[in-house]
C-alpha atoms as a PDB file:
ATOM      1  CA  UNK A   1      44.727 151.882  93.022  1.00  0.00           C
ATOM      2  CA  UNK A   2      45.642 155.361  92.538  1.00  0.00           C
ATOM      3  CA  UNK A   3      49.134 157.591  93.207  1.00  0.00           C
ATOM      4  CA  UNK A   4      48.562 160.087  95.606  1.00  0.00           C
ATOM      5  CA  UNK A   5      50.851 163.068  96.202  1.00  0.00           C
ATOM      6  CA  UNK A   6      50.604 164.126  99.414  1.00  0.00           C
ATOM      7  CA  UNK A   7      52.162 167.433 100.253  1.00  0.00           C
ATOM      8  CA  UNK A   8      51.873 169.112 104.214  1.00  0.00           C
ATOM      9  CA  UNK A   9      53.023 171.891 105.839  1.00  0.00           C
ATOM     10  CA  UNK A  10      53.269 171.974 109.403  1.00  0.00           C
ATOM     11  CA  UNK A  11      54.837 174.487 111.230  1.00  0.00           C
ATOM     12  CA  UNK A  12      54.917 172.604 114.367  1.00  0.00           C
ATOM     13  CA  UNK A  13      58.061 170.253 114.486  1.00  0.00           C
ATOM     14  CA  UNK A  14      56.739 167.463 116.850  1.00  0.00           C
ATOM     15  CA  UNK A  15      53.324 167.148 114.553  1.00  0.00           C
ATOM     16  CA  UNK A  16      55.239 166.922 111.529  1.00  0.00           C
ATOM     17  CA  UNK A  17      57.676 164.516 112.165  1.00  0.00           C
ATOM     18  CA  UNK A  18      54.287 162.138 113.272  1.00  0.00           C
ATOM     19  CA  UNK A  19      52.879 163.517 110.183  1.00  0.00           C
ATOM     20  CA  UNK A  20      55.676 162.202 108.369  1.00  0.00           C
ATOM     21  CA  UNK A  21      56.277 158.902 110.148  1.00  0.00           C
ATOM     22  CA  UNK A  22      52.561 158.043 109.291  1.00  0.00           C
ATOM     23  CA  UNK A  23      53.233 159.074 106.033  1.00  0.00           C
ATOM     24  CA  UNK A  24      56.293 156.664 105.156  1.00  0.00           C
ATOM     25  CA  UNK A  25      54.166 153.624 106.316  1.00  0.00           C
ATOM     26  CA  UNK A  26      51.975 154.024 103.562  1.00  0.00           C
ATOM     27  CA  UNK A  27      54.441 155.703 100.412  1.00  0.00           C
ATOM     28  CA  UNK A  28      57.602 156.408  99.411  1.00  0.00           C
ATOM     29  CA  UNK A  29      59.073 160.319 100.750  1.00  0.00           C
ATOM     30  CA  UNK A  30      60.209 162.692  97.835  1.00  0.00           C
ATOM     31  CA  UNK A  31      61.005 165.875  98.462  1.00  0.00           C
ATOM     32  CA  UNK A  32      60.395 167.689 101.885  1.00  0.00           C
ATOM     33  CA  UNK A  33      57.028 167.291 103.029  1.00  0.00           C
ATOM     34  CA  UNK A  34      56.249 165.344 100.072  1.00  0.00           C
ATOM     35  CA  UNK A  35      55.244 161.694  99.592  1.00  0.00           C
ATOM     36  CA  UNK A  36      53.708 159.868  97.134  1.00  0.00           C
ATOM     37  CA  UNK A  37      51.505 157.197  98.340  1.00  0.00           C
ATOM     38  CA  UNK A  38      50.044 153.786  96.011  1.00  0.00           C
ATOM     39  CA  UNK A  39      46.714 153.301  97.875  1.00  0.00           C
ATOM     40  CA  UNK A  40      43.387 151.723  97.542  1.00  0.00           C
ATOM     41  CA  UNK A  41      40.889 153.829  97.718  1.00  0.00           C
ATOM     42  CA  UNK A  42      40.014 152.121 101.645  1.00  0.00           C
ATOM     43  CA  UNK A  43      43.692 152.460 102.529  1.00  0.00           C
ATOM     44  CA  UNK A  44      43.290 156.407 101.297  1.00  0.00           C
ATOM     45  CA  UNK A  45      40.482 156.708 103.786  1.00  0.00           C
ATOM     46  CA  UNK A  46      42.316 155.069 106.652  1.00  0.00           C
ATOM     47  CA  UNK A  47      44.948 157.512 105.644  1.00  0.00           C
ATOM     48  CA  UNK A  48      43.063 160.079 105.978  1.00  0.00           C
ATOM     49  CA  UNK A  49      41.277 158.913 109.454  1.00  0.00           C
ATOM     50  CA  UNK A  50      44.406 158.470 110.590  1.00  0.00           C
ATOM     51  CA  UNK A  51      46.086 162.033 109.874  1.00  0.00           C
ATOM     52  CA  UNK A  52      43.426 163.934 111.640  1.00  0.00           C
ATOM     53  CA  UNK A  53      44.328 162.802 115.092  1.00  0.00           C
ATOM     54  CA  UNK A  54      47.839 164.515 114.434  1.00  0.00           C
ATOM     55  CA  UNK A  55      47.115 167.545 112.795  1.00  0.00           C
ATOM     56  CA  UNK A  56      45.632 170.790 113.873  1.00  0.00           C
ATOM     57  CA  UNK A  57      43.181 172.157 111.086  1.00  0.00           C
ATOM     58  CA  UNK A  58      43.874 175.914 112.619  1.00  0.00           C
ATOM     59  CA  UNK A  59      47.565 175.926 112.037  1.00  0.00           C
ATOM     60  CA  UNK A  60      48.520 172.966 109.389  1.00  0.00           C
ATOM     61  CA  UNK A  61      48.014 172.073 105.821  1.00  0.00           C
ATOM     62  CA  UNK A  62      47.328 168.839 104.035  1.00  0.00           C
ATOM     63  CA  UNK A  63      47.056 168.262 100.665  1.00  0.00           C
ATOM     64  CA  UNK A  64      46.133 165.218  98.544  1.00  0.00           C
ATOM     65  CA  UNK A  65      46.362 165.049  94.874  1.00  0.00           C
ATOM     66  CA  UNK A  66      45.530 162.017  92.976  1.00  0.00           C
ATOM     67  CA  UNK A  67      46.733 161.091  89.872  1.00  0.00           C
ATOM     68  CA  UNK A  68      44.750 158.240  87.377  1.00  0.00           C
ATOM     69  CA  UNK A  69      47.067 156.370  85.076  1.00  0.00           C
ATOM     70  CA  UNK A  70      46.656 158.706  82.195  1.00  0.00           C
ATOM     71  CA  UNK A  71      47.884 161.889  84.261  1.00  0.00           C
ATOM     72  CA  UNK A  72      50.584 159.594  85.474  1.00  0.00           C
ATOM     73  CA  UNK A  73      52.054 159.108  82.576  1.00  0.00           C
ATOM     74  CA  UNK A  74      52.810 162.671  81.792  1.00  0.00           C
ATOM     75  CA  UNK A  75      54.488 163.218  84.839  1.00  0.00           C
ATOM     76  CA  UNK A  76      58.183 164.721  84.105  1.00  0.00           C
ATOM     77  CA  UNK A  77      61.006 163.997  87.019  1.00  0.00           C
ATOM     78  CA  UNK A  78      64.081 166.443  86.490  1.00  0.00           C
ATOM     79  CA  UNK A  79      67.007 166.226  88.448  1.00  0.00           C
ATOM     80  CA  UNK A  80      68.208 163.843  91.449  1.00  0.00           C
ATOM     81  CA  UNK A  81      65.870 162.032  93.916  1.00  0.00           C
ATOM     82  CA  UNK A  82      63.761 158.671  93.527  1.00  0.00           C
ATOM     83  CA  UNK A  83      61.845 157.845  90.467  1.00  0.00           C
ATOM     84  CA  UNK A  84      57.937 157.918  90.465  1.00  0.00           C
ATOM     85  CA  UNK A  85      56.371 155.414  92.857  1.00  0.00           C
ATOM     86  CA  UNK A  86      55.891 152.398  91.046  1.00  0.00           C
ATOM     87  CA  UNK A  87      53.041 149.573  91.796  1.00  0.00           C
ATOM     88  CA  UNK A  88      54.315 147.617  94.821  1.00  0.00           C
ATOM     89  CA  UNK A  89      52.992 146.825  98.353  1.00  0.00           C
ATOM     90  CA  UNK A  90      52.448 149.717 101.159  1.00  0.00           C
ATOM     91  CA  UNK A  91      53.891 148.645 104.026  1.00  0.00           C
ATOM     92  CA  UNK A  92      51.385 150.101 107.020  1.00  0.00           C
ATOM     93  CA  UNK A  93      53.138 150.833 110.152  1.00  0.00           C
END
């Protein structure tokens, strides 16, 4: 399993709410258009299968960085907000 931050801009406000919907079924919701997502590498790729029915390529952008264990570790958190996803079960919605 690997941590995913998943970041989106979408300047339609009906697409990104589904955007976001999808995205809360499968991580936990950051910042603003930011999630970080706990996935096997198959629930990744349904992830991904599943956001490109409700984006439009033109207009929207997705993007997906992973993180191993080693970059994990060196991630800082300043300020207010939750703390880095930790290993648990996705709930898919």
């Amino acid at each position: 399993m690997l941590l995913y931050v998943v970041v989106y801009d979408i300047p339609d406000n009906k697409r990104r709410q589904k955007v976001h919907d999808l995205l809360e079924g499968y991580g936990q919701w950051v910042q603003y258009s930011t999630f970080e997502c706990l996935l096997s590498h198959s629930k990744f790729e349904e992830l991904k299968d599943r956001l490109r029915y409700r984006i439009h390529l033109e207009e929207d952008s997705i993007r997906f960085y992973p993180l191993s264990r080693h970059t994990l570790a060196q991630v800082e958190v300043w300020g207010i907000g939750p703390a880095i996803t930790e290993n648990r079960r996705s709930i898919i919605v």
